[in-house]
PDB file of N, CA and C in Angstrom:
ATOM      1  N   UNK A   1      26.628  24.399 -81.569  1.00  0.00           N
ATOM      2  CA  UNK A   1      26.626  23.572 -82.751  1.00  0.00           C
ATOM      3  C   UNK A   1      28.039  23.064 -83.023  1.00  0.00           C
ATOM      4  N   UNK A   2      28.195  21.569 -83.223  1.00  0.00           N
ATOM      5  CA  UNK A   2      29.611  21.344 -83.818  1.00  0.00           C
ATOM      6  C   UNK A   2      30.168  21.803 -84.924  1.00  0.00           C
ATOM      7  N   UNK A   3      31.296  21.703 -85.394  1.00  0.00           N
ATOM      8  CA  UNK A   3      32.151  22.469 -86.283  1.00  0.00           C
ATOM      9  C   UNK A   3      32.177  20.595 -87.394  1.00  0.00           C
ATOM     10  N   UNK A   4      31.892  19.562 -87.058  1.00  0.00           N
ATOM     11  CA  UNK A   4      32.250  18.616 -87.356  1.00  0.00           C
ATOM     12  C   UNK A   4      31.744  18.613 -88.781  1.00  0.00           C
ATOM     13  N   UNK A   5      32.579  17.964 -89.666  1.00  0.00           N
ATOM     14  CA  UNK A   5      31.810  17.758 -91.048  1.00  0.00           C
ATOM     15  C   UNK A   5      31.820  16.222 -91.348  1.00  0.00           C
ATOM     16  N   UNK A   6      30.425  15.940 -91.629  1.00  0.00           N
ATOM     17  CA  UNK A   6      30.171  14.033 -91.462  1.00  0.00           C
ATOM     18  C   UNK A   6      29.968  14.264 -92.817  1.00  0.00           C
ATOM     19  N   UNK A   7      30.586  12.975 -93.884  1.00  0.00           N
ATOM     20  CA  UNK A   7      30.159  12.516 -95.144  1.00  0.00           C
ATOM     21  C   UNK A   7      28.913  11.417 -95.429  1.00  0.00           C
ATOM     22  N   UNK A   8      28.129  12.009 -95.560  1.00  0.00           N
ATOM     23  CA  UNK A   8      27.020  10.571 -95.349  1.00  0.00           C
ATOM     24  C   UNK A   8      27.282  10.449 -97.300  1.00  0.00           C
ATOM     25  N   UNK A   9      27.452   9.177 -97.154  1.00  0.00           N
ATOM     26  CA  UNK A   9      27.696   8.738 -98.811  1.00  0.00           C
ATOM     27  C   UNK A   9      27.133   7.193 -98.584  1.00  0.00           C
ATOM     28  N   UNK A  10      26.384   7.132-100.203  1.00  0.00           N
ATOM     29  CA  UNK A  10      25.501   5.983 -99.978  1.00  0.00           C
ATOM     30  C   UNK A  10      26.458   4.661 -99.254  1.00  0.00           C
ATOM     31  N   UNK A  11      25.706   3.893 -98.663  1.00  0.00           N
ATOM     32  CA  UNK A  11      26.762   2.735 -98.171  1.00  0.00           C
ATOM     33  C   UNK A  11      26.165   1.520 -98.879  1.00  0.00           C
ATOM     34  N   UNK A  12      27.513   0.866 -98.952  1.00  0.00           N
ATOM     35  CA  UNK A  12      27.553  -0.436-100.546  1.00  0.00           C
ATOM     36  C   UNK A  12      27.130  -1.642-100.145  1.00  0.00           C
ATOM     37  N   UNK A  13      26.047  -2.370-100.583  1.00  0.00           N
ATOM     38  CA  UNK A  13      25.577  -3.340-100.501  1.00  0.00           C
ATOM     39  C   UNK A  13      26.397  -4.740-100.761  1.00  0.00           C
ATOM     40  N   UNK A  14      26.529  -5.486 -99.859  1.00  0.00           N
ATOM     41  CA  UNK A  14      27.800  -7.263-100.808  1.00  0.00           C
ATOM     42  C   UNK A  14      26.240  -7.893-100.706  1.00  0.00           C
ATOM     43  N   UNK A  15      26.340  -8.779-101.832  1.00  0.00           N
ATOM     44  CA  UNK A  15      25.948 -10.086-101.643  1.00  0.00           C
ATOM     45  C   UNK A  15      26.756 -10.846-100.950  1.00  0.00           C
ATOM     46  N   UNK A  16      25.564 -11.661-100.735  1.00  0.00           N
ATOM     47  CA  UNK A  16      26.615 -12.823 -99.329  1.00  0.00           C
ATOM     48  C   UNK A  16      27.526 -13.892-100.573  1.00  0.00           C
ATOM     49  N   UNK A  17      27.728 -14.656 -99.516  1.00  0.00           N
ATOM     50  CA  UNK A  17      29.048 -15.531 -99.973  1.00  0.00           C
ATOM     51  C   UNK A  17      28.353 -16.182-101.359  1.00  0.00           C
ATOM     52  N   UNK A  18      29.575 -16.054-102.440  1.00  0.00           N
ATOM     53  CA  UNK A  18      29.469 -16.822-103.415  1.00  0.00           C
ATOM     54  C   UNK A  18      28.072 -16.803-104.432  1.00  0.00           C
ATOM     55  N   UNK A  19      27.186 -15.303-103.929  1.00  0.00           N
ATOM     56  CA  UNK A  19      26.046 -14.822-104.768  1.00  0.00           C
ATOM     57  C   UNK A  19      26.035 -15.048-105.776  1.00  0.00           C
ATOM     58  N   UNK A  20      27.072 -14.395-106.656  1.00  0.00           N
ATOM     59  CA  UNK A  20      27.146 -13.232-107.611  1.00  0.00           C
ATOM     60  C   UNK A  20      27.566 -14.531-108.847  1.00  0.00           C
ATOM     61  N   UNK A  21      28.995 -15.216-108.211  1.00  0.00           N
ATOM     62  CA  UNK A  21      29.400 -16.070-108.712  1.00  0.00           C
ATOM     63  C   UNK A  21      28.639 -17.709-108.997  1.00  0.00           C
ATOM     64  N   UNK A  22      27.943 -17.965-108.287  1.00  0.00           N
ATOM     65  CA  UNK A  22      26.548 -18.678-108.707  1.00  0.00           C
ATOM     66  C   UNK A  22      25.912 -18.660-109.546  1.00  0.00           C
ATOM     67  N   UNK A  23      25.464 -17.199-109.582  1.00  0.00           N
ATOM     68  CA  UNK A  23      24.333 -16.693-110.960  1.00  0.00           C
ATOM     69  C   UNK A  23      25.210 -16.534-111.890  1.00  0.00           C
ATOM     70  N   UNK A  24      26.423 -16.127-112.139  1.00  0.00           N
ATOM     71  CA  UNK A  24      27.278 -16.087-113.308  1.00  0.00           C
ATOM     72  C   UNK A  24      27.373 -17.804-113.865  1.00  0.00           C
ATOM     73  N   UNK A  25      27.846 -18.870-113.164  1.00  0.00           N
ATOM     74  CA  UNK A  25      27.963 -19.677-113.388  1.00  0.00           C
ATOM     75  C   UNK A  25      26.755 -20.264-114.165  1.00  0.00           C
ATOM     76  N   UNK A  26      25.738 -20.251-113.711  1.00  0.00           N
ATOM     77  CA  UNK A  26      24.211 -20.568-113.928  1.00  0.00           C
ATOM     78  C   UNK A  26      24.076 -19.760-115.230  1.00  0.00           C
ATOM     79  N   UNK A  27      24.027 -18.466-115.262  1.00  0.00           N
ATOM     80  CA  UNK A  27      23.956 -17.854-116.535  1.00  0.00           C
ATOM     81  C   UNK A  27      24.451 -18.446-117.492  1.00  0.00           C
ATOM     82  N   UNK A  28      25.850 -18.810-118.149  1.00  0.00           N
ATOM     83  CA  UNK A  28      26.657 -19.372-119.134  1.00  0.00           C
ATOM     84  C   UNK A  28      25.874 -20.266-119.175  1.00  0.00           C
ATOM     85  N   UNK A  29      25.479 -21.327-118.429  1.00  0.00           N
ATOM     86  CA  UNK A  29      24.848 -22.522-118.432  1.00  0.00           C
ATOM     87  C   UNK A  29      23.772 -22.396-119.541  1.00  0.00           C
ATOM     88  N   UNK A  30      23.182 -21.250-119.089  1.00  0.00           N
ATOM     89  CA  UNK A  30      21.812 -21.209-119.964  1.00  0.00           C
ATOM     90  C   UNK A  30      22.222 -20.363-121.105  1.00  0.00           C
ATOM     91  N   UNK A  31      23.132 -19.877-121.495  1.00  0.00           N
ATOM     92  CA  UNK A  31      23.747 -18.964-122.656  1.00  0.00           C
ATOM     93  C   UNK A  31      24.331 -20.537-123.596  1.00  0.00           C
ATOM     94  N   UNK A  32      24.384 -21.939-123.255  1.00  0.00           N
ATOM     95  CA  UNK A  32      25.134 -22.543-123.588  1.00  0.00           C
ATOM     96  C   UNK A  32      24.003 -23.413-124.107  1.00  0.00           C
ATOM     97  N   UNK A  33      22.651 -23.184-123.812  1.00  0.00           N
ATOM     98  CA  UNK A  33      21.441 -23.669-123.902  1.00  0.00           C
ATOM     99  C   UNK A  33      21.676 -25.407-123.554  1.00  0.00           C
ATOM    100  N   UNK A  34      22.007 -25.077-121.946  1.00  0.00           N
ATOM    101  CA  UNK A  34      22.181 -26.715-121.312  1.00  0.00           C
ATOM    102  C   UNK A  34      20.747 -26.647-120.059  1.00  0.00           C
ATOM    103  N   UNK A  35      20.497 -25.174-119.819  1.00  0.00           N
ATOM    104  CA  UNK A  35      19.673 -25.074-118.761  1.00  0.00           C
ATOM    105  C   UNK A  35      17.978 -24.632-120.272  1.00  0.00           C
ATOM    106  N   UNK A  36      16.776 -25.707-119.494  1.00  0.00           N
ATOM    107  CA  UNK A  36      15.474 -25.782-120.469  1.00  0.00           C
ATOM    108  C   UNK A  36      14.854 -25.214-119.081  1.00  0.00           C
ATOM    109  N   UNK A  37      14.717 -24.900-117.753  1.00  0.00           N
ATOM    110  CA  UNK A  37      13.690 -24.203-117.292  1.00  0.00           C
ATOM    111  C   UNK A  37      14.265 -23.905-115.723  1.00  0.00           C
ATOM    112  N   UNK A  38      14.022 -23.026-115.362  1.00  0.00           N
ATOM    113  CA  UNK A  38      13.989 -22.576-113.899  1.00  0.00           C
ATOM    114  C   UNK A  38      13.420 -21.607-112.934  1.00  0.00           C
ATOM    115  N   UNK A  39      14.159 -21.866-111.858  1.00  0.00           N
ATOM    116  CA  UNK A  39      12.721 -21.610-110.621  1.00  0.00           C
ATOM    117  C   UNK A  39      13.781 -20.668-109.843  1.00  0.00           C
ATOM    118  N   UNK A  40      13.966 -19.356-109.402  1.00  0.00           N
ATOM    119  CA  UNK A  40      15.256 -18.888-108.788  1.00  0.00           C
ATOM    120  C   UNK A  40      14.032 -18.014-107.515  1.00  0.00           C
ATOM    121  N   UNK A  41      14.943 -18.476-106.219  1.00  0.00           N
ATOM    122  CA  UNK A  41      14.310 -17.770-105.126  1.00  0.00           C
ATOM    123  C   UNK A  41      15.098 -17.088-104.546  1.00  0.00           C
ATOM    124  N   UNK A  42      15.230 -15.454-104.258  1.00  0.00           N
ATOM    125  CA  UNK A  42      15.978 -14.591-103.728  1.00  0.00           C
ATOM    126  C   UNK A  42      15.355 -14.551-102.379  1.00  0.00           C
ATOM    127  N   UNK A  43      16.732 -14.009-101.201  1.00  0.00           N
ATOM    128  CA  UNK A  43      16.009 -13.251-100.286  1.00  0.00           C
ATOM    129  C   UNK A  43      17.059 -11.940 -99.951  1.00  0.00           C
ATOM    130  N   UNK A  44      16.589 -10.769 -99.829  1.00  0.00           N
ATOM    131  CA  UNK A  44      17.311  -9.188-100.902  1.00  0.00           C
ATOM    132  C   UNK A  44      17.560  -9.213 -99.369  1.00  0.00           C
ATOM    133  N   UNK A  45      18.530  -7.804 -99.686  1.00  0.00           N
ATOM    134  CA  UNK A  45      19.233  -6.958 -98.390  1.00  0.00           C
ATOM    135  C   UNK A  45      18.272  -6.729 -96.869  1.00  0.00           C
ATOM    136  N   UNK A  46      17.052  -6.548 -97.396  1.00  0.00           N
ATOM    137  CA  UNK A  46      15.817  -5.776 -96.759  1.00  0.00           C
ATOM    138  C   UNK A  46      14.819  -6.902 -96.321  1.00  0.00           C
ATOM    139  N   UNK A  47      15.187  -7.838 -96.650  1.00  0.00           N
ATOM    140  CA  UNK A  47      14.471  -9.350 -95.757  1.00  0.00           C
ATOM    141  C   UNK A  47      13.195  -9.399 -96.664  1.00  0.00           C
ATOM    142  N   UNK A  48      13.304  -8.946 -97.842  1.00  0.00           N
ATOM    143  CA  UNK A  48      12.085  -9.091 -98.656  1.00  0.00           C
ATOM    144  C   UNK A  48      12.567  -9.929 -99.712  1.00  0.00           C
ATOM    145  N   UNK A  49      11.889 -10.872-100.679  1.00  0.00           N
ATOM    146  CA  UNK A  49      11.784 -11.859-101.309  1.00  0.00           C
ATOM    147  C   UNK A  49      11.438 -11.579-103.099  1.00  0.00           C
ATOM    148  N   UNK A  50      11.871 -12.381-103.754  1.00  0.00           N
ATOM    149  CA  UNK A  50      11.947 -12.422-105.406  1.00  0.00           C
ATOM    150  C   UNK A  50      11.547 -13.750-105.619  1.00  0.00           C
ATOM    151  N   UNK A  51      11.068 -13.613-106.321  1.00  0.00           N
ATOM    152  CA  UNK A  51      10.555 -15.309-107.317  1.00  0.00           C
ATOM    153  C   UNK A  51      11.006 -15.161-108.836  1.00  0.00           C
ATOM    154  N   UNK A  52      11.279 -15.681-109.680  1.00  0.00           N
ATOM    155  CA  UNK A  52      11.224 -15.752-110.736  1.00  0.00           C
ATOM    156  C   UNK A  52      11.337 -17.148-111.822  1.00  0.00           C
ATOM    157  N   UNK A  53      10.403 -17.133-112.540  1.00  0.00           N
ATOM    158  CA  UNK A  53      10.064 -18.799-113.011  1.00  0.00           C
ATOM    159  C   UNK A  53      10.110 -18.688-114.633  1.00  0.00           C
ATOM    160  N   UNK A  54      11.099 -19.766-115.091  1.00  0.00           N
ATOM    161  CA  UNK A  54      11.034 -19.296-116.561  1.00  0.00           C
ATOM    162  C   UNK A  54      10.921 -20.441-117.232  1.00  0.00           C
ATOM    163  N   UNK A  55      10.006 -20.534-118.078  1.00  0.00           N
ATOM    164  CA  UNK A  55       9.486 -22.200-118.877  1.00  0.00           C
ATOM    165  C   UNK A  55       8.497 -22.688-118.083  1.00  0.00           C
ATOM    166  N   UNK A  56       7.675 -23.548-118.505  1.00  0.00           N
ATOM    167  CA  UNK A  56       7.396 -24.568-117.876  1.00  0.00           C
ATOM    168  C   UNK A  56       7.896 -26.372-118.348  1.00  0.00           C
ATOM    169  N   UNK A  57       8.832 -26.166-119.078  1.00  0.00           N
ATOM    170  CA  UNK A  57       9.336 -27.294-119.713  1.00  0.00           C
ATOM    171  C   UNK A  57       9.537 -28.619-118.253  1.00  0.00           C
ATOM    172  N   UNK A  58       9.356 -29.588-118.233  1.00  0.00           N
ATOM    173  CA  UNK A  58       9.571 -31.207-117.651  1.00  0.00           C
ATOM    174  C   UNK A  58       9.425 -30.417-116.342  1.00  0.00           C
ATOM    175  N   UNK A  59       8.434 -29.956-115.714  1.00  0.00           N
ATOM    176  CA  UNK A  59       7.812 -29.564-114.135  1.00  0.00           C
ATOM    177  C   UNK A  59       7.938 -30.535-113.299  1.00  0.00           C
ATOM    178  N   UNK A  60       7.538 -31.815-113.386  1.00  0.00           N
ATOM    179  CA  UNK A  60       7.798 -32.529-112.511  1.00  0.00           C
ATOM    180  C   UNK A  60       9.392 -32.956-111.779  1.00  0.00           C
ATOM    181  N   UNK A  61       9.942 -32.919-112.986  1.00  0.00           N
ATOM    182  CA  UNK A  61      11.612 -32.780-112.467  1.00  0.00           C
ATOM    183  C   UNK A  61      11.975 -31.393-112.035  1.00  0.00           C
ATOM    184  N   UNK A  62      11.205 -30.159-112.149  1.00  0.00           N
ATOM    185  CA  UNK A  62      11.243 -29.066-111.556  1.00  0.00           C
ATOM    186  C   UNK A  62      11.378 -29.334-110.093  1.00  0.00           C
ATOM    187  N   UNK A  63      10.119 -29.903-109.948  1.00  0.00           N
ATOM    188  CA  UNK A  63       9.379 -29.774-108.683  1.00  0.00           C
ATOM    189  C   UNK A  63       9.989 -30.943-107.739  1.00  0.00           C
ATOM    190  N   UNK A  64      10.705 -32.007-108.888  1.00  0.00           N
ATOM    191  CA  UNK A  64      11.431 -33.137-107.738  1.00  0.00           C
ATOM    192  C   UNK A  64      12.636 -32.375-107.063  1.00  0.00           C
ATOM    193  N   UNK A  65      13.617 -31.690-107.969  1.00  0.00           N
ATOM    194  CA  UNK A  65      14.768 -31.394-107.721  1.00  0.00           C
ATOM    195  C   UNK A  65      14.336 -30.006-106.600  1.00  0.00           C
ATOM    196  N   UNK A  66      13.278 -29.230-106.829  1.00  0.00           N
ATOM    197  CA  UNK A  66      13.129 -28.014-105.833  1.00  0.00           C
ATOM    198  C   UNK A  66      12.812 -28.795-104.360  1.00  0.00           C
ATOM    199  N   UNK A  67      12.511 -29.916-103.940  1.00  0.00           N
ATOM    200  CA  UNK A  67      11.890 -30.644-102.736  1.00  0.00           C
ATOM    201  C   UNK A  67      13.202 -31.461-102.417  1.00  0.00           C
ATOM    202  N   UNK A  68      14.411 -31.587-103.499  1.00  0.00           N
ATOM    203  CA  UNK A  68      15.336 -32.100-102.664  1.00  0.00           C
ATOM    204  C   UNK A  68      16.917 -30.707-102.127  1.00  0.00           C
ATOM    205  N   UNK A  69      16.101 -30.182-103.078  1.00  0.00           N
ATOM    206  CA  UNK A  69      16.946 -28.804-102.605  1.00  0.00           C
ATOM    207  C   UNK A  69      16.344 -28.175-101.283  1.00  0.00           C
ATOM    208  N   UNK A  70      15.170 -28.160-101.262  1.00  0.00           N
ATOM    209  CA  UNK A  70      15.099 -27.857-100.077  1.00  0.00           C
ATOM    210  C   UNK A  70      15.327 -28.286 -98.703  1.00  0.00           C
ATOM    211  N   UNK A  71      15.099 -30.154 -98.708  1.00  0.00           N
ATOM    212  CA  UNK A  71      15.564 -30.709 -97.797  1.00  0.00           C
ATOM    213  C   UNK A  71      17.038 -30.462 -97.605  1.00  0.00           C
ATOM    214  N   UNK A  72      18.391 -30.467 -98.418  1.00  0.00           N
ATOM    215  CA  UNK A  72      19.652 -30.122 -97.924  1.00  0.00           C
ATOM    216  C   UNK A  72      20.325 -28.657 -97.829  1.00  0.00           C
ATOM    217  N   UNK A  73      18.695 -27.564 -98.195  1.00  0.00           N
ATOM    218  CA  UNK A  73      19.084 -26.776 -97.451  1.00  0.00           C
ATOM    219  C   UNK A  73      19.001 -26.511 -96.166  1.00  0.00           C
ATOM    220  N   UNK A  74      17.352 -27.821 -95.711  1.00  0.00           N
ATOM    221  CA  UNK A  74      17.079 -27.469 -94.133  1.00  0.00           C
ATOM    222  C   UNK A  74      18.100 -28.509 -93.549  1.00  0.00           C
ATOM    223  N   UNK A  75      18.554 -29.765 -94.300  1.00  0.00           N
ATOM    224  CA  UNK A  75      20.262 -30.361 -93.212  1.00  0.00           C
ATOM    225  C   UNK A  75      21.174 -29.076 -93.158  1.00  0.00           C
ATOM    226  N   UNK A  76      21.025 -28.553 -94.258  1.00  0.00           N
ATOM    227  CA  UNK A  76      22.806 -27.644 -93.996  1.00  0.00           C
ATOM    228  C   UNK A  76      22.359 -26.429 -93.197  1.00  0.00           C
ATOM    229  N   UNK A  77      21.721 -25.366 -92.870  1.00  0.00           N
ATOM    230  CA  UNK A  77      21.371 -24.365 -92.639  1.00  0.00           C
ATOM    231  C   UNK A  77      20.614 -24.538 -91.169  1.00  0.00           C
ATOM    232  N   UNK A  78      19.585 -25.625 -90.838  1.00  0.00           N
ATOM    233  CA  UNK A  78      18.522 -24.894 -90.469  1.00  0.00           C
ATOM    234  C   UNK A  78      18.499 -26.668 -89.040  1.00  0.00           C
ATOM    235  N   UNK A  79      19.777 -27.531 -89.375  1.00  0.00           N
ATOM    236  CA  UNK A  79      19.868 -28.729 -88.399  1.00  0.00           C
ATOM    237  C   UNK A  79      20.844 -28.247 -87.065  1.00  0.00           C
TER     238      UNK A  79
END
């Protein structure tokens, strides 16, 4: 048997680039009551997924701006 002593101590999770500071930014926004509804899509440490939808206030401009966000995420990411 080894003599070795290993520390297993939980190991620390980062959000990726510019997470944290996003949602802070976004937060004030809506603390400033400039943001009336939103749609936020996570994807967590563990390759598993979050939704969260708040209002249904002017949907159609929801739903325009979520279809052009998605197109320049598939130019930037996925071309």
């Amino acid at each position: 048997m080894s003599d070795k002593v290993v520390s297993l101590s939980e190991v620390k999770k980062e959000s990726g680039a510019n997470v944290v500071a996003t949602l802070e930014e976004m937060l004030e926004s809506a603390r400033r009551g400039e943001i009336v509804n939103c749609l936020i899509v996570t994807v967590n440490h563990d390759g598993t997924c979050t939704r969260a939808v708040a209002n249904g206030h002017q949907p159609f401009n929801l739903l325009g701006q979520l279809e052009d966000a998605k197109v320049s995420f598939m130019e930037s990411y996925l071309a």
